[in-house]
Protein backbone atom coordinates (compact mmCIF):
# COMPACT_ATOMS: atom_id res chain seq x y z
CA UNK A 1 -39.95 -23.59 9.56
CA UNK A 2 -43.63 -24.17 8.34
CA UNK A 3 -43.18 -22.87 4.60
CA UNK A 4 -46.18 -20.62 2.88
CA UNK A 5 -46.42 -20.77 -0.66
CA UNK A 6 -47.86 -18.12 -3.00
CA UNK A 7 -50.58 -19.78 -5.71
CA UNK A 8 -47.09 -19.13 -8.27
CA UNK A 9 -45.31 -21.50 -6.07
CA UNK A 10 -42.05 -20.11 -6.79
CA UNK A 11 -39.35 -19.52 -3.72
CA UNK A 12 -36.09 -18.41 -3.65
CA UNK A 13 -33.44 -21.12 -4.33
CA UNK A 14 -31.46 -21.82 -1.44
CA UNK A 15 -27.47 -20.49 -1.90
CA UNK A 16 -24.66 -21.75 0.18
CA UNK A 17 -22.95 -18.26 -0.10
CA UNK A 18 -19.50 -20.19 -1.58
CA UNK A 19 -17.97 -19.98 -4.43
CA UNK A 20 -16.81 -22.60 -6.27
CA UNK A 21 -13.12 -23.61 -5.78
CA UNK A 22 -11.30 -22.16 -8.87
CA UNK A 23 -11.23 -24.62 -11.98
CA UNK A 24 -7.86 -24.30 -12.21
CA UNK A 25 -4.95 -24.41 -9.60
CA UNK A 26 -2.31 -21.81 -10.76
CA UNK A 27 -2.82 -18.16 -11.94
CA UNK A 28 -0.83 -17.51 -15.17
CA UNK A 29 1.57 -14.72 -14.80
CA UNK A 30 0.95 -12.40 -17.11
CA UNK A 31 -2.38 -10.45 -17.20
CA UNK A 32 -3.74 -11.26 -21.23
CA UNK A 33 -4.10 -15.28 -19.88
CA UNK A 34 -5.20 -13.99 -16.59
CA UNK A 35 -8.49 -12.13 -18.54
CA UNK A 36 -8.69 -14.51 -20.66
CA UNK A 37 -9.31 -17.06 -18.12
CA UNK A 38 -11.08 -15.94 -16.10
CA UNK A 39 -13.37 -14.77 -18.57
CA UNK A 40 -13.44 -18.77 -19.53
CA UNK A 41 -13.53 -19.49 -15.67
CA UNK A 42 -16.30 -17.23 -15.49
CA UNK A 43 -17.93 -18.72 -18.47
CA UNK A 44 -17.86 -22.08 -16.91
CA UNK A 45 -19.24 -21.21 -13.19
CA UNK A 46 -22.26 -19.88 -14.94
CA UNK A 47 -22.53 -23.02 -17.01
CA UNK A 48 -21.67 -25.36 -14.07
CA UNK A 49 -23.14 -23.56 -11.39
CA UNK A 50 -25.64 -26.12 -8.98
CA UNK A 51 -29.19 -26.07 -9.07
CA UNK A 52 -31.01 -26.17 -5.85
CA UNK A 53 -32.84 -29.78 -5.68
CA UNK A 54 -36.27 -29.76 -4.57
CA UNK A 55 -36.99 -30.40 -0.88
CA UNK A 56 -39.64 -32.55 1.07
CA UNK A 57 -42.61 -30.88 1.11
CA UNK A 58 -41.60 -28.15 -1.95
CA UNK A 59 -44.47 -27.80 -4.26
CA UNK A 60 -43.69 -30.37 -7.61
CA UNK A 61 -43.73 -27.24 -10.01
CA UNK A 62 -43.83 -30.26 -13.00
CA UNK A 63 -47.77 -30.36 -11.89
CA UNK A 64 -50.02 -28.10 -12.92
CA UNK A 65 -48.84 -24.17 -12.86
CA UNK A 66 -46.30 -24.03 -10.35
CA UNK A 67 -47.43 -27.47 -8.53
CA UNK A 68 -50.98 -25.90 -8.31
CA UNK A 69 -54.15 -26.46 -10.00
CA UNK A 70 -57.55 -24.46 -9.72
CA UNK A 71 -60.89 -25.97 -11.70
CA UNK A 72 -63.97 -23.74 -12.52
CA UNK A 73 -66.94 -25.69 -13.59
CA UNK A 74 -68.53 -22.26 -15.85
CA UNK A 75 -71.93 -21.47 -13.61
CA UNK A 76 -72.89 -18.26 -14.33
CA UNK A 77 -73.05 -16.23 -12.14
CA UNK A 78 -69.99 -17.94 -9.99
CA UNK A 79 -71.07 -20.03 -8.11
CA UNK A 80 -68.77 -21.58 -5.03
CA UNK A 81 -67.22 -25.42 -6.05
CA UNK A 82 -65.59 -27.31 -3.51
CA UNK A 83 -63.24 -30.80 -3.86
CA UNK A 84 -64.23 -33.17 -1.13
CA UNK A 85 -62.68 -36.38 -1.40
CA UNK A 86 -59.11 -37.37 -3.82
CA UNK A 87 -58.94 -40.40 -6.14
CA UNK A 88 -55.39 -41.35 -7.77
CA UNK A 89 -56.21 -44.39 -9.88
CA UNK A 90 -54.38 -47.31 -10.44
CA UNK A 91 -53.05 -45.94 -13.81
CA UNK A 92 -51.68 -42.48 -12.09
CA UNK A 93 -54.96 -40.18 -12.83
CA UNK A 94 -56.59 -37.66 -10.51
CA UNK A 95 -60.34 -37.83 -9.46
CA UNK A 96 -61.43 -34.84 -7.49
CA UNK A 97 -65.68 -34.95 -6.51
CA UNK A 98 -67.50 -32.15 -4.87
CA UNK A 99 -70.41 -29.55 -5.15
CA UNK A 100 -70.62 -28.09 -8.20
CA UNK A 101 -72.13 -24.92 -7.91
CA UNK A 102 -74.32 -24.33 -4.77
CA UNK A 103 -77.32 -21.84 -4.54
CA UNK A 104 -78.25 -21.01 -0.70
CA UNK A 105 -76.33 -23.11 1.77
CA UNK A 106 -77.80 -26.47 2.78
CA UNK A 107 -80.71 -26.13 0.16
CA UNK A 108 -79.38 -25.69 -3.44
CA UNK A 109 -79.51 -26.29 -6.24
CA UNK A 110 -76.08 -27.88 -6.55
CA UNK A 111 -74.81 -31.01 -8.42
CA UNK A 112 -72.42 -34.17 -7.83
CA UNK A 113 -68.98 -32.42 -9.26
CA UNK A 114 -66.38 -34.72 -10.87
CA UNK A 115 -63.06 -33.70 -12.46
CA UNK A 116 -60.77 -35.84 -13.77
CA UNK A 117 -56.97 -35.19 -14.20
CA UNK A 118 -53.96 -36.16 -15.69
CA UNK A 119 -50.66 -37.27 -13.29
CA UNK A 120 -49.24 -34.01 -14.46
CA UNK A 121 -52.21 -31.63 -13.35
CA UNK A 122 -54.23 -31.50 -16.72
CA UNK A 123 -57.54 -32.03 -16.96
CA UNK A 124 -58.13 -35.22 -18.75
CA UNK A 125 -60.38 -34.20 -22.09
CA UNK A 126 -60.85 -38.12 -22.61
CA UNK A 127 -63.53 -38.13 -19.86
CA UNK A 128 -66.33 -36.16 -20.40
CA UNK A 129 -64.46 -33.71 -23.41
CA UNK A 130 -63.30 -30.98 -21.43
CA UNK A 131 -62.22 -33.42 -18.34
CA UNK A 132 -65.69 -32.22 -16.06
CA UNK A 133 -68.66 -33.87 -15.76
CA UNK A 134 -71.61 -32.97 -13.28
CA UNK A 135 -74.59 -35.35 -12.41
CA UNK A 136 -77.86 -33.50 -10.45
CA UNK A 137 -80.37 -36.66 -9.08
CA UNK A 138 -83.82 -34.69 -9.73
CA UNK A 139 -86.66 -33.22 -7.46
CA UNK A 140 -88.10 -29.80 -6.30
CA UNK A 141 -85.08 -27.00 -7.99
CA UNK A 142 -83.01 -29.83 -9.20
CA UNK A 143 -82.05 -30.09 -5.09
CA UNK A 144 -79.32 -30.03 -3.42
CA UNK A 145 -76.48 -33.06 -4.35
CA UNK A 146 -72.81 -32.88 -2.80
CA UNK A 147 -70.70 -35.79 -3.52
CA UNK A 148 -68.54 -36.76 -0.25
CA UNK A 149 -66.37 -40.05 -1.85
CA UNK A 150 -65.00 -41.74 -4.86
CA UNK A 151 -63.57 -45.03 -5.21
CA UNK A 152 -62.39 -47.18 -8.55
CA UNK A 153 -65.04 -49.65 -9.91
CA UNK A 154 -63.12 -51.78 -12.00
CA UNK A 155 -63.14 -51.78 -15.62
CA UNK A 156 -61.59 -48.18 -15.72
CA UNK A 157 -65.39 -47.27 -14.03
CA UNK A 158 -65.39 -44.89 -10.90
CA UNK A 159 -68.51 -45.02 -8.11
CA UNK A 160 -68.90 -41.68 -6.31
CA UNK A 161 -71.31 -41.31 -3.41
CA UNK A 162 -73.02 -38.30 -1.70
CA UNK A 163 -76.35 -37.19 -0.57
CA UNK A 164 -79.25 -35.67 -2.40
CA UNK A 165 -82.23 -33.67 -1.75
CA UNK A 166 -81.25 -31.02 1.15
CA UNK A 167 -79.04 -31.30 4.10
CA UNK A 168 -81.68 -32.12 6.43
CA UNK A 169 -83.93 -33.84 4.25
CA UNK A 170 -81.42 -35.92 2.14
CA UNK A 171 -81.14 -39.69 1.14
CA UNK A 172 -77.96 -41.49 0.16
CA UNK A 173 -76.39 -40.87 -3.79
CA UNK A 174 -74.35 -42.84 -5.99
CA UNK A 175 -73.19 -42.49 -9.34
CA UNK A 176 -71.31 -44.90 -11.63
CA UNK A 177 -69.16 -43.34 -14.16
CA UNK A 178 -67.75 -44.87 -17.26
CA UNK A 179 -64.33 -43.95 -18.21
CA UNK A 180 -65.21 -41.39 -20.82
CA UNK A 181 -67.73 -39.51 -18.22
CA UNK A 182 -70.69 -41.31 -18.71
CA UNK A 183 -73.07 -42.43 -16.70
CA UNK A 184 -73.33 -46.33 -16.61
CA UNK A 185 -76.49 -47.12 -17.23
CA UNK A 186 -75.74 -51.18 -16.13
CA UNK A 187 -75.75 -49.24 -12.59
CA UNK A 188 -79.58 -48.79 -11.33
CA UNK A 189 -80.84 -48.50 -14.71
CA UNK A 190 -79.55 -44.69 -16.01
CA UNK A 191 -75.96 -44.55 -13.62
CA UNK A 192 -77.84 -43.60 -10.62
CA UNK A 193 -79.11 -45.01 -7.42
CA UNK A 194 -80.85 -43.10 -4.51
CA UNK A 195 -82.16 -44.56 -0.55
CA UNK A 196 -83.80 -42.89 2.08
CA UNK A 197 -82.70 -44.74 5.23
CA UNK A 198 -84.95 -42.41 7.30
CA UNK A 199 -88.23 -41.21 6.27
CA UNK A 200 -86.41 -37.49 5.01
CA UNK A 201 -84.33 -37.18 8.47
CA UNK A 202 -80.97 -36.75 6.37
CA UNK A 203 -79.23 -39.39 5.20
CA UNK A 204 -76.07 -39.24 3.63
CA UNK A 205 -72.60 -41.66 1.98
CA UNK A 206 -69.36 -40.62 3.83
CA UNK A 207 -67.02 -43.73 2.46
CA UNK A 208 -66.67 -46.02 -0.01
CA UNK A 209 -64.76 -49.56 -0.91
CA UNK A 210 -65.42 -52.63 -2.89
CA UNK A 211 -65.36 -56.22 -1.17
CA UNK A 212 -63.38 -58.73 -2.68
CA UNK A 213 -66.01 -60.38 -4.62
CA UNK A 214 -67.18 -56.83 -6.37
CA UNK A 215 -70.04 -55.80 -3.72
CA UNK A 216 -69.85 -52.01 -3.13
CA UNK A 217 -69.39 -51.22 0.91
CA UNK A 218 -71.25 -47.93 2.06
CA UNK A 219 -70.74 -46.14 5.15
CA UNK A 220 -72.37 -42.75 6.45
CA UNK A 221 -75.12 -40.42 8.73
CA UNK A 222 -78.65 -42.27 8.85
CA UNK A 223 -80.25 -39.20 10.28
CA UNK A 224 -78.95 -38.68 14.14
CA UNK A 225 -77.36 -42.86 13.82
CA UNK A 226 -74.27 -44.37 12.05
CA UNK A 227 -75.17 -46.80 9.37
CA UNK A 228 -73.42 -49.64 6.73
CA UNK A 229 -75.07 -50.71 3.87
CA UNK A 230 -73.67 -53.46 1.16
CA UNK A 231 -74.97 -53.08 -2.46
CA UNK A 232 -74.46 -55.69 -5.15
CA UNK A 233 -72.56 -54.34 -8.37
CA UNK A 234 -75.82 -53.31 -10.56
CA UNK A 235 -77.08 -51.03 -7.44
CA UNK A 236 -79.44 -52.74 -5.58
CA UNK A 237 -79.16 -53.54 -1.86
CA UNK A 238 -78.00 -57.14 -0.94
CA UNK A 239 -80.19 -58.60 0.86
CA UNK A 240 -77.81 -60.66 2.45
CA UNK A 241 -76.23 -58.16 4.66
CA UNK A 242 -77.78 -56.85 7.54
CA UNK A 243 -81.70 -57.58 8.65
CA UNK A 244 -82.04 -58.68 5.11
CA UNK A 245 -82.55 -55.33 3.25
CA UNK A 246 -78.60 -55.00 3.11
CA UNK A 247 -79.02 -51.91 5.98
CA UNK A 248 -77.39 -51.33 9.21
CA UNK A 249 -78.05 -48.48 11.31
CA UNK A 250 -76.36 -48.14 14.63
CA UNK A 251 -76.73 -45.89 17.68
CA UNK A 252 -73.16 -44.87 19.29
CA UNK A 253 -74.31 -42.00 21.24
CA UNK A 254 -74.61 -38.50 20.15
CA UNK A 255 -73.50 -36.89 16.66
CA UNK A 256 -72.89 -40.05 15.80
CA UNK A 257 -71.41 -41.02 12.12
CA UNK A 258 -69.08 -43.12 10.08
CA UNK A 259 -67.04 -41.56 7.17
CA UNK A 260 -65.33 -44.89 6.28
CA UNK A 261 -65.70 -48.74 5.68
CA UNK A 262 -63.41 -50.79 4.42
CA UNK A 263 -63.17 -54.90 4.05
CA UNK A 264 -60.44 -57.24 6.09
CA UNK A 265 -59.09 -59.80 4.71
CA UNK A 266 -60.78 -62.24 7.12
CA UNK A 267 -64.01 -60.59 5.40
CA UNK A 268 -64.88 -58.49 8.81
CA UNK A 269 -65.33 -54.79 7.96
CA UNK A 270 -63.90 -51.88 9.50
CA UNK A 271 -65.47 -48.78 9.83
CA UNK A 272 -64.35 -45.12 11.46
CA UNK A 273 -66.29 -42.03 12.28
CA UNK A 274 -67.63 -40.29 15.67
CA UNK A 275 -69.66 -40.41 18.31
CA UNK A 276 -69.91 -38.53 21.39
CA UNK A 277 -67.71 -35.78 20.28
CA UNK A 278 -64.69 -38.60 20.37
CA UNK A 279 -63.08 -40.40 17.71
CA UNK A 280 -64.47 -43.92 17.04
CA UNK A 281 -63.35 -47.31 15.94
CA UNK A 282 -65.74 -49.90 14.71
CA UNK A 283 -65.66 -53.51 13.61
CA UNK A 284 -68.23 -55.85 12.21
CA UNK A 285 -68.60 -59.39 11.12
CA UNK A 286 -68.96 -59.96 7.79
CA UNK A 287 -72.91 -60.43 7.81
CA UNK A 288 -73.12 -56.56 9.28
CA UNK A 289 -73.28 -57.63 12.85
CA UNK A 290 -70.90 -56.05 15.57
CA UNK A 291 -67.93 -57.79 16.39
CA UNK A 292 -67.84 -58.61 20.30
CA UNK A 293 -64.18 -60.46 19.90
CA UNK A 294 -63.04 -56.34 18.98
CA UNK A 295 -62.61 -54.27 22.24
CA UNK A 296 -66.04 -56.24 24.00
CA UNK A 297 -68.27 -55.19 22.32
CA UNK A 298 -67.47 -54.25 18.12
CA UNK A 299 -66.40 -50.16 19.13
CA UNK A 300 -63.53 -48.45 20.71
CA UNK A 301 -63.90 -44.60 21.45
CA UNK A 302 -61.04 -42.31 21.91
CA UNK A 303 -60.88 -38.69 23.65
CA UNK A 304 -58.12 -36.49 23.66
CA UNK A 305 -58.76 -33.67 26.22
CA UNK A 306 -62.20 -33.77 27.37
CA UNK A 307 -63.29 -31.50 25.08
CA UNK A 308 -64.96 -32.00 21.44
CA UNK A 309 -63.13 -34.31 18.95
CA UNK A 310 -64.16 -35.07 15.38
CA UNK A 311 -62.64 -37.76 12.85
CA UNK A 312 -62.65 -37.24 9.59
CA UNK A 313 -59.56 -38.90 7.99
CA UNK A 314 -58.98 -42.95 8.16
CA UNK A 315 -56.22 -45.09 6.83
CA UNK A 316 -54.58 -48.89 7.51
CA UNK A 317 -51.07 -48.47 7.87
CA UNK A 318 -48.43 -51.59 6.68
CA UNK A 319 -49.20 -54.23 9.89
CA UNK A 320 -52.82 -53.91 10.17
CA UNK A 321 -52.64 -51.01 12.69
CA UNK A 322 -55.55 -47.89 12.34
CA UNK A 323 -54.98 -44.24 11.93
CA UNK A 324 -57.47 -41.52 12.47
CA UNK A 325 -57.22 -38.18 12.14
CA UNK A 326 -59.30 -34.82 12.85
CA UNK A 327 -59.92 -32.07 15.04
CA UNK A 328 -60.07 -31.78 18.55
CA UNK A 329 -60.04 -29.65 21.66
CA UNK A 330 -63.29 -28.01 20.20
CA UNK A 331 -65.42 -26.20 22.13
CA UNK A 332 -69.32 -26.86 22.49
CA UNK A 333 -71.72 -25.75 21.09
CA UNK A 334 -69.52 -25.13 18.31
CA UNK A 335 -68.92 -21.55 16.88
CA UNK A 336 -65.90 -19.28 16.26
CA UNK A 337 -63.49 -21.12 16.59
CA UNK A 338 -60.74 -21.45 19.66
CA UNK A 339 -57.42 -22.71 19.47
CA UNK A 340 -58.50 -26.57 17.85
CA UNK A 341 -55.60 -28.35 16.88
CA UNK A 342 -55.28 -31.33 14.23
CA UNK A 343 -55.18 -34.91 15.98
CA UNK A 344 -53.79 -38.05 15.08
CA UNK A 345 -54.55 -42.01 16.73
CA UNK A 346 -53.09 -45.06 15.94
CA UNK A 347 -54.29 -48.11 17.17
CA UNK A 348 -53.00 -51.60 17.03
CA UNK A 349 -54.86 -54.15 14.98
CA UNK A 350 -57.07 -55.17 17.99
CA UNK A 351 -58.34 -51.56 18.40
CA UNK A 352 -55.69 -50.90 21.37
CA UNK A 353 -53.96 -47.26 21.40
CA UNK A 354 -50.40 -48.13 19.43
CA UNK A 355 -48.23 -47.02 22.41
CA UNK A 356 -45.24 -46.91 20.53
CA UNK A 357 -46.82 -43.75 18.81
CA UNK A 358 -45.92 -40.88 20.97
CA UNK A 359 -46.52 -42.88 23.81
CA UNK A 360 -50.33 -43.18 24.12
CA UNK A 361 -51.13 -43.58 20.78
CA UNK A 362 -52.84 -39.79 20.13
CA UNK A 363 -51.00 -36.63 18.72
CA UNK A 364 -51.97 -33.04 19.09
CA UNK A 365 -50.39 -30.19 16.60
CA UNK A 366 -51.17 -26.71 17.06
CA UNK A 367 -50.08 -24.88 14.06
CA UNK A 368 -52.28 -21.66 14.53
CA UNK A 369 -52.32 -21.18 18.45
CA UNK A 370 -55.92 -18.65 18.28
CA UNK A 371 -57.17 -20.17 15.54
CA UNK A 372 -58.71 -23.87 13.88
CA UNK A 373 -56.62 -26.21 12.39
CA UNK A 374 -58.22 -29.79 11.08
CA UNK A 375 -57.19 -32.58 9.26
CA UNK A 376 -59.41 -33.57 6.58
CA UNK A 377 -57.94 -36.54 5.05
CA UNK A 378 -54.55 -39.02 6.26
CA UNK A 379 -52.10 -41.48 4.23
CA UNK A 380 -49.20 -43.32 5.31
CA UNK A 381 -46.43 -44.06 3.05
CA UNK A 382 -44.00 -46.61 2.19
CA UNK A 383 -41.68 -45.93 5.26
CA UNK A 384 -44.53 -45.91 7.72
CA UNK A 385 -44.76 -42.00 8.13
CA UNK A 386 -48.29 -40.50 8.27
CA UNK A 387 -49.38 -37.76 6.32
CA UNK A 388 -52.64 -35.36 6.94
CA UNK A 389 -53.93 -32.66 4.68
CA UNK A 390 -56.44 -30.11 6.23
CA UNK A 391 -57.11 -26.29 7.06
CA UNK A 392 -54.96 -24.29 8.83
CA UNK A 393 -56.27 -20.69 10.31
CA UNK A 394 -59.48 -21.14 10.47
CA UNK A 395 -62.11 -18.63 12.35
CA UNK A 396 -65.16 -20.60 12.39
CA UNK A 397 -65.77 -24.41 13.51
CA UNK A 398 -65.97 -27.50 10.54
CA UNK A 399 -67.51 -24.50 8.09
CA UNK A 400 -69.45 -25.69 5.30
CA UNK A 401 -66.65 -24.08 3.28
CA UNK A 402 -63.55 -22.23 4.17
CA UNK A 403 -63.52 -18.93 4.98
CA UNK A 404 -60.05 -17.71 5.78
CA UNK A 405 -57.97 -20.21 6.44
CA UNK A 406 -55.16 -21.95 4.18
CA UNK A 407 -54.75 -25.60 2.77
CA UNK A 408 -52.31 -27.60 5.37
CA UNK A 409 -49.92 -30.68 5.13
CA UNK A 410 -48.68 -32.58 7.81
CA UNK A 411 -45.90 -35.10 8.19
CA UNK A 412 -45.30 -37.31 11.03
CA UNK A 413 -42.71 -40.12 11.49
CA UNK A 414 -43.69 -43.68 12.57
CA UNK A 415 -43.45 -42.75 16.45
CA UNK A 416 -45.47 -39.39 16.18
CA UNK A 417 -43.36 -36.93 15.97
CA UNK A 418 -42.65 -34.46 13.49
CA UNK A 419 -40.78 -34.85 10.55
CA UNK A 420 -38.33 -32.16 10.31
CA UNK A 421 -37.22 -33.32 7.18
CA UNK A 422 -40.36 -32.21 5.63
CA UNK A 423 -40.69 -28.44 5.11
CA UNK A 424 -38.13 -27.96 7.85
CA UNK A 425 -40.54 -28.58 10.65
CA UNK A 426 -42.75 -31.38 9.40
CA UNK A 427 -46.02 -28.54 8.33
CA UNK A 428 -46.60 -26.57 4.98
CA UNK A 429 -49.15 -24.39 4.84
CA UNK A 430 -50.78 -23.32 1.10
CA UNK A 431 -52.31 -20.01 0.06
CA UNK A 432 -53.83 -20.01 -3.57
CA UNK A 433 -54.25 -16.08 -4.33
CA UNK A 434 -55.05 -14.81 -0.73
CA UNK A 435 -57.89 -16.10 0.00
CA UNK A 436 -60.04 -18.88 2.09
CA UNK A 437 -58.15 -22.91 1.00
CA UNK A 438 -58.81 -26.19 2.49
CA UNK A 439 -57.75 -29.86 1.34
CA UNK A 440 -60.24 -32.37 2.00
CA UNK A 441 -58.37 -35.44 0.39
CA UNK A 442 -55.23 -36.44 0.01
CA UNK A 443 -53.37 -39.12 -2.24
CA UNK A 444 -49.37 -40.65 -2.20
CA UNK A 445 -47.86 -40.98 -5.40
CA UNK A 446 -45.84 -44.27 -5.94
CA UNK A 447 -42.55 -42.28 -4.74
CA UNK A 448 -44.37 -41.05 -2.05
CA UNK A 449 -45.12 -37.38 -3.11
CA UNK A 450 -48.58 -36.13 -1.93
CA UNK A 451 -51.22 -34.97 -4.10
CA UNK A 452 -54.26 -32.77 -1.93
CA UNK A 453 -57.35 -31.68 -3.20
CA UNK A 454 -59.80 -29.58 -1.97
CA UNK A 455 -60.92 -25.55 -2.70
CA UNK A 456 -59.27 -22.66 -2.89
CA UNK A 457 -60.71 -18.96 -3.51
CA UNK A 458 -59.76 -18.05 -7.07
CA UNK A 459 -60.45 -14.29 -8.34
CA UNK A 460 -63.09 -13.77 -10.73
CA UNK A 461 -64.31 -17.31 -9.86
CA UNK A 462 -64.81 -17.19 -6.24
CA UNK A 463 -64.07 -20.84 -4.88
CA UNK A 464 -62.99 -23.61 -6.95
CA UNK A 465 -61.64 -27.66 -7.12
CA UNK A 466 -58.29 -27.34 -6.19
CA UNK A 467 -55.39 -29.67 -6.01
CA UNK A 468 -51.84 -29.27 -5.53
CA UNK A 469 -48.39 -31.57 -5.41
CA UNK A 470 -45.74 -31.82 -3.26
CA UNK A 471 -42.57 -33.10 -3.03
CA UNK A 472 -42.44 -36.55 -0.99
């Protein structure tokens, strides 16, 4: 049973209908000890009586109000705030990054949002004073800046990266944070660092890691092409990676992009995105060149049903084996949407489909049969089960924001299928206050309970950060 909760969280408690076997064996004869008794008795059931434990896939109501959180960041008038990408830290706090107040779609003005919270759901007044910070990169209205990723950057620092300067016209963002909210001005001289890859054609940071030795790993949309970029520590581009300006843009076919990069341990670099409306796999050497030894030729493309797929959630699961996870069976051109269904790959360490995972490697669920579902972000935890957050209900195709569907969790054991023990039928679905949710990043606490974050439509305040907990 896929469970719906209200933004209160509360449900009923679950009652076996018995009551408990008497206290005591033997009825007394006469009827004063028989009252008094049972009043005792009576007394004692009330005392004694079970609570109902919290289930998989419950909301924690120990976080936030009810196991919910909603985050306004003040514009006046209301302007529409969105979560796009999760942080929990190595100390237990919450990063959430967005928009932070957005103008006319696609143009602006709108700034890098960051919110950061306590394990508990409070936002954290040691960063920033009130816990919010927002960070606009300049130009013609203050322009257009959305941050897409957030990653620790040592020294209790975080790096957040994004685009600035219009949709179309926009050149890669990042910010370095200090711990109390500032910007670090040892990164690119005030905190910030900007690059236009193409001339204006839209350029944009999807994902974000560190290497080993401290260099900061960049992966995203170089107009209509994929590109990697490496960075040294203070912001400027190595020059040792790629053709020598620390750049590599890459042509996999159409609608190409790459939402994540990450760093092997042999010092090759993984990276995971789209191209030709399928899910794709990518691995480089360690200078930025493709791989040949992976798949032929450095890429490995995956379809599902011959129709349009997109990636936009990427994790390494305990082995070295891949996990993607998106939307697909979308139709083209893309529009209102049809019934597109969340989908899940996981390949072996040598980019093969993991047969042992529902026995090609890919996963379809269809938890609103007319409508979109996606999945937005993916974890696996420490028994090897995978986890998605997304949107559930949707009307229209990968909106900008939501606009009537609900925030959605996912949980799959290690072979693909559902896990029943999770909300009864491995999916939870979240309403805020009856209006348009969405996660867009998800986190695993160390006991495995899952922390989303995205937006949800708040009244008064239109839509908002949100995050929420669950039980693991």
């Amino acid at each position: 049973m896929t469970r719906l909760f209200s933004l209160s969280g509360r449900r009923p408690a679950p009652h076996s209908g018995r009551r408990p076997a008497p206290l005591f064996g033997r009825r007394p004869a006469r009827k004063a000890h028989l009252a008094a008794l049972s009043a005792l008795t009576m007394g004692l059931m009330v005392t004694l009586a079970p609570t109902a434990a919290a289930a998989p896939g419950d909301l924690d109501t120990g976080f936030g109000t009810g196991g919910k959180v909603t985050t306004d960041f003040g514009a006046t008038p209301s302007e529409p705030e969105i979560g796009n990408d999760l942080l929990r830290t190595s100390s237990g706090s919450l990063f959430v990054v967005g928009r932070a107040g957005f103008g006319t779609p696609g143009v602006g003005p709108s700034d890098f949002g960051v919110a950061k919270y306590t394990s508990g759901g409070a936002l954290d007044t040691g960063f920033s004073g009130d816990g919010k910070v927002t960070t606009n990169f300049g130009g013609p209205l203050n322009t257009l800046a959305v941050a897409r990723s957030v990653i620790e950057a040592g020294d209790g620092k975080i790096l957040v990266g994004g685009f600035t300067g219009g949709e179309q016209i926009a050149d890669l963002a990042l910010a370095r944070y200090n711990s109390d909210g500032t910007l670090d001005s040892s990164f690119g001289g005030d905190g910030k660092v900007t690059t236009d890859l193409t001339g204006g054609l839209g350029d944009g940071v999807r994902g974000l890691s560190l290497t080993s030795t401290g260099k900061i790993l960049v992966a995203g949309a170089a107009g209509a092409d994929s590109f990697i970029a490496r960075y040294n520590s203070d912001g400027s581009l190595d020059t040792g990676f790629g053709g020598g300006d620390g750049i590599v843009i890459t042509d996999f076919g159409t609608g190409d992009h790459l939402f994540a990069l990450e760093e092997l341990s042999s010092g090759k670099l993984v990276a995971a995105g789209s191209a030709n409306s399928d899910f794709l796999l990518v691995r480089y050497n360690s200078d930025g060149t493709l791989d040949t030894s992976f798949s032929g030729d450095g890429k490995v493309t995956t379809d599902f049903n011959g129709l349009s797929d997109l990636a936009f959630g990427f994790t390494r699961a305990p082995g070295g084996d891949y996990v993607l996870a998106g939307a697909v069976d979308a139709p083209e051109p893309f529009g209102v949407a049809g019934p597109i269904k969340v989908g899940v790959v996981r390949y072996d360490s040598d980019g093969s489909l993991d047969t042992g995972f529902s026995g090609d490697g890919k996963v379809t669920t269809d938890v609103n049969t007319l409508r979109a579902d996606e999945a937005r972000d993916v974890a696996v935890d420490s028994d090897g089960k995978i986890v998605i957050a997304g949107l559930a209900g949707e009307s229209v195709v990968f909106p900008v924001d939501p606009v009537d569907g609900d925030a959605l969790v996912i949980r799959y054991n290690s072979d693909g299928t559902l896990d029943t023990g999770f909300s009864g039928d491995g999916i939870a679905t979240l309403d805020y206050s009856g209006g348009a949710d969405v996660a867009r990043g998800i986190a695993l606490t160390g006991s495995d309970d899952i922390v989303i974050a995205g937006g949800a439509t708040s009244s008064g305040t239109g839509l908002d950060f949100a995050l929420a907990k669950l039980q693991g």
